[in-house]
Protein backbone atom coordinates (compact mmCIF):
# COMPACT_ATOMS: atom_id res chain seq x y z
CA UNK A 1 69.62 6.92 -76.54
CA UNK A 2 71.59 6.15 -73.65
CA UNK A 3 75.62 5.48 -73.98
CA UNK A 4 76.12 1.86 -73.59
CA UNK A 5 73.12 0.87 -74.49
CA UNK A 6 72.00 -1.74 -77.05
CA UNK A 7 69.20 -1.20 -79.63
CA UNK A 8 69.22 -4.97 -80.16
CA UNK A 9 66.20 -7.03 -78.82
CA UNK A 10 66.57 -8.98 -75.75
CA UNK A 11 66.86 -12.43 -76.59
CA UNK A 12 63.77 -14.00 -74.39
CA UNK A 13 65.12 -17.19 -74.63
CA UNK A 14 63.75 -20.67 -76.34
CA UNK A 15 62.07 -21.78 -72.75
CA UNK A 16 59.81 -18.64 -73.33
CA UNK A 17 59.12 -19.16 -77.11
CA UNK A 18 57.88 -22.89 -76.40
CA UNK A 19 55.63 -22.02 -73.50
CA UNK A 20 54.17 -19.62 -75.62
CA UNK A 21 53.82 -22.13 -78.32
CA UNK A 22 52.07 -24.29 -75.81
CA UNK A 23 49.87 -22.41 -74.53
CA UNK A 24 48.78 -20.88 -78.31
CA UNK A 25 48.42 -24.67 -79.32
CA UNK A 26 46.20 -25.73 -75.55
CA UNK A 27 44.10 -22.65 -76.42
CA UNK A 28 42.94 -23.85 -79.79
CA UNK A 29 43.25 -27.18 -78.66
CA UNK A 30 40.10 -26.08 -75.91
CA UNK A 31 38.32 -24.24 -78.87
CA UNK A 32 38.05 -27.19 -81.07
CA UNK A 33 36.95 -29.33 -78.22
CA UNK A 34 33.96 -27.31 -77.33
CA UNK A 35 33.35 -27.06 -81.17
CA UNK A 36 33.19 -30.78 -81.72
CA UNK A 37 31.22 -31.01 -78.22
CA UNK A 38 28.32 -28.15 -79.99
CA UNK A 39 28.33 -30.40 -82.79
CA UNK A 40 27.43 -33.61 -81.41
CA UNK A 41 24.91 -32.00 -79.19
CA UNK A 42 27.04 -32.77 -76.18
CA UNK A 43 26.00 -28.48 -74.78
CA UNK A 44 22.26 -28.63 -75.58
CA UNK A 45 19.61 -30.30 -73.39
CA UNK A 46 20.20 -33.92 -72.20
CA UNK A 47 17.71 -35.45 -71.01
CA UNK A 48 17.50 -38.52 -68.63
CA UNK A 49 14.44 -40.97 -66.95
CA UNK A 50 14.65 -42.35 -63.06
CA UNK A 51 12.29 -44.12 -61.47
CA UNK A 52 12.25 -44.64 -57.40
CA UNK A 53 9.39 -46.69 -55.86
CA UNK A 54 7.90 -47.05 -52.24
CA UNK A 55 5.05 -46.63 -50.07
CA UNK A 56 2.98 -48.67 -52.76
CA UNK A 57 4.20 -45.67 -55.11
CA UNK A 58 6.40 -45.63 -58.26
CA UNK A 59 7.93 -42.56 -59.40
CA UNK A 60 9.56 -41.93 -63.07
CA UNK A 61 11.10 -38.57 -63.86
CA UNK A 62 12.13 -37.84 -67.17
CA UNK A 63 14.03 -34.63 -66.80
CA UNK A 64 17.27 -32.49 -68.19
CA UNK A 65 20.51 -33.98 -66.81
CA UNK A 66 22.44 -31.60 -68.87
CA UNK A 67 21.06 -28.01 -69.66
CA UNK A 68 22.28 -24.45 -71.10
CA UNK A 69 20.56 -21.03 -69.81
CA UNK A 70 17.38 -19.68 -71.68
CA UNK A 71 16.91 -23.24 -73.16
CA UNK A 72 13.21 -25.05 -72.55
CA UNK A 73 13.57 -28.35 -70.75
CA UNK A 74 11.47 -31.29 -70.16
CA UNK A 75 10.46 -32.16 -66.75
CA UNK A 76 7.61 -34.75 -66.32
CA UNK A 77 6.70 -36.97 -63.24
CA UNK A 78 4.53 -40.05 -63.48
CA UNK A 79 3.26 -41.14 -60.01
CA UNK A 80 1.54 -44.62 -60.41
CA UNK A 81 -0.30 -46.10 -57.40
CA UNK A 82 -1.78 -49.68 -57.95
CA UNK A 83 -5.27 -50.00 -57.68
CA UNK A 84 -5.53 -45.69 -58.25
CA UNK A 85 -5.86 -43.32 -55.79
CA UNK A 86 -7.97 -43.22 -52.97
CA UNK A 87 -7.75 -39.13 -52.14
CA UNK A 88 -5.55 -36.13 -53.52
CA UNK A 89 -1.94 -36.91 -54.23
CA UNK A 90 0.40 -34.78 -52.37
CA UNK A 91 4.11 -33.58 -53.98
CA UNK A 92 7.11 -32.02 -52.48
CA UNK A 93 9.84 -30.45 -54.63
CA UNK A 94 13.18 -29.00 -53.42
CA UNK A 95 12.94 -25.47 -53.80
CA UNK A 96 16.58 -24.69 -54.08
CA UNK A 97 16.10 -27.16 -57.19
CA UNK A 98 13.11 -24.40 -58.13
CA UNK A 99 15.11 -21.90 -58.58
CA UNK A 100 16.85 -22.18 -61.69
CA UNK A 101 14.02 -22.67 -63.75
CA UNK A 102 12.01 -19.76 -65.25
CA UNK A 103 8.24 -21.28 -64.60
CA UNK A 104 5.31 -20.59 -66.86
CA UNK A 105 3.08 -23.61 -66.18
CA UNK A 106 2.90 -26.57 -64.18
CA UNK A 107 0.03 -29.06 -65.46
CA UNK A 108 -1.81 -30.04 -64.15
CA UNK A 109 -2.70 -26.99 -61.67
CA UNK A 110 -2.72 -28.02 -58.28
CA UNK A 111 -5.74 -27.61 -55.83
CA UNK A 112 -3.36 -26.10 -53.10
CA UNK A 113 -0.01 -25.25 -53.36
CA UNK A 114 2.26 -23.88 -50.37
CA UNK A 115 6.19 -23.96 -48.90
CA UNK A 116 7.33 -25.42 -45.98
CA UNK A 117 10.66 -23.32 -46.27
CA UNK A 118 12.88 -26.24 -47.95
CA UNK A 119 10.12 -27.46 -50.04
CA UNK A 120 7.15 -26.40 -52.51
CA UNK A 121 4.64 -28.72 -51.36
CA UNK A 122 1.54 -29.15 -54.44
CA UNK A 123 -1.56 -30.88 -53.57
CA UNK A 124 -3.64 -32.37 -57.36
CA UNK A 125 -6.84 -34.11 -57.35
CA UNK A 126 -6.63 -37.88 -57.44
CA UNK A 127 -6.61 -38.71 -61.42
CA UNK A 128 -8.98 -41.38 -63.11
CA UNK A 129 -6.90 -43.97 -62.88
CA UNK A 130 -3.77 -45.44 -61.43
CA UNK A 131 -1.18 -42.67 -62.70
CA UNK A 132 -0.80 -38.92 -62.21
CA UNK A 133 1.37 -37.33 -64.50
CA UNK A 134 2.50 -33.79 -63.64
CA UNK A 135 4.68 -31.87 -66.05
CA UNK A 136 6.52 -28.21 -65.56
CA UNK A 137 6.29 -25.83 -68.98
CA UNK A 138 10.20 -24.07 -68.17
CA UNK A 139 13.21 -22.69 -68.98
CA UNK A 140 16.29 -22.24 -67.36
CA UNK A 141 16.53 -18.68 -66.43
CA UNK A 142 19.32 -16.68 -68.36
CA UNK A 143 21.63 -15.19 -65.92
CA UNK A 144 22.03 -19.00 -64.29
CA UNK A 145 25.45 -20.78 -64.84
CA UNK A 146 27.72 -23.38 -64.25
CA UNK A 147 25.70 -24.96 -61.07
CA UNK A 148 24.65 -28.10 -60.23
CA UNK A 149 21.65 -28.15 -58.23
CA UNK A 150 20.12 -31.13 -56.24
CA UNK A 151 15.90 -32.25 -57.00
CA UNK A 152 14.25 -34.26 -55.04
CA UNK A 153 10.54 -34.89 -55.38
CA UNK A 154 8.84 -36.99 -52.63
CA UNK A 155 5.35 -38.45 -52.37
CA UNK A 156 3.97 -37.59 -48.62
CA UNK A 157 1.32 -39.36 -46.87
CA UNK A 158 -1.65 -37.97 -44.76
CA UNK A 159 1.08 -36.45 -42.01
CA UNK A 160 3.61 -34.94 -44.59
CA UNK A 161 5.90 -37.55 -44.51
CA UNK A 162 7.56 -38.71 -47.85
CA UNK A 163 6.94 -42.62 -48.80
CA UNK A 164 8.74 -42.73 -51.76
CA UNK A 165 11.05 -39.76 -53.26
CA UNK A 166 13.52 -39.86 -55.77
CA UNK A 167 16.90 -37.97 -56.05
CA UNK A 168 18.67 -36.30 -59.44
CA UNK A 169 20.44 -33.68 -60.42
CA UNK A 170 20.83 -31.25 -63.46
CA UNK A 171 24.42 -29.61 -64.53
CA UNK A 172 23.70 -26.15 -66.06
CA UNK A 173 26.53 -25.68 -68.80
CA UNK A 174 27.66 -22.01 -69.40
């Protein structure tokens, strides 16, 4: 030891004790939140419905608003024309929105599917009937987290254009 020196403990001070109190006590404070949050089923799948209409077209999606990775979600379109259908019924889907999900059906199957670059574009035959319900079999892949990407799913006419789309987006929790 040193001459002079002191084996004594330097005295960090009360300032230091209370902002490690504080931060102790805002830790646990953040545990027990996300505990209650599990609990009520506030970090599991939420799901939502939307509707949009135009064109002569109504769309309702009932989809996951709220999702966690490697979870199955819900995503099911009904596209209801009045009077039915007179030819094939042609989607577009934001890819971007695509790529979260890991796919392993879409039902039912298109007759021709393709990508424009932005968009997956799926062509079905015209249902029996005045509704067409499509529906994805999914999950969110794993190694996605904490985005919070846009969908938009558009009916297009005979030239590609979209008469009636409709807009939402799904927050993927960690």
């Amino acid at each position: 030891m040193a001459p002079g020196r002191s084996t004594v403990p330097d005295d960090s001070g009360l300032r230091i004790s209370r902002r490690g109190r504080g931060l102790r006590r805002l830790f646990t404070l953040v545990i027990v939140a996300l505990l209650v949050f599990a609990l009520v089923g506030l970090l599991g799948v939420r799901t939502t419905t939307i509707s949009a209409a135009g064109g002569g077209y109504r769309l309702q999606l009932h989809y996951a608003k709220v999702v966690r990775p490697g979870l199955a979600v819900p995503w099911e379109l009904r596209v209801t024309s009045a009077g039915g259908f007179d030819g094939p019924v042609t989607l577009a889907t934001k890819s971007s929105y695509l790529d979260i999900y890991d796919e392993n059906s879409l039902d039912p199957e298109p007759v021709h599917a393709t990508q424009d670059g932005d968009r997956v574009i799926w062509q079905f035959e015209p249902p029996a009937g005045d509704t067409l319900v499509v529906s994805f079999d999914w999950r969110v892949e794993p190694g996605v987290q904490l985005k919070w990407p846009r969908g938009e799913t558009s009916v297009l006419d005979e030239d590609g254009r979209p008469v009636a789309t409709i807009r939402y987006r799904t927050w993927v929790t960690p």
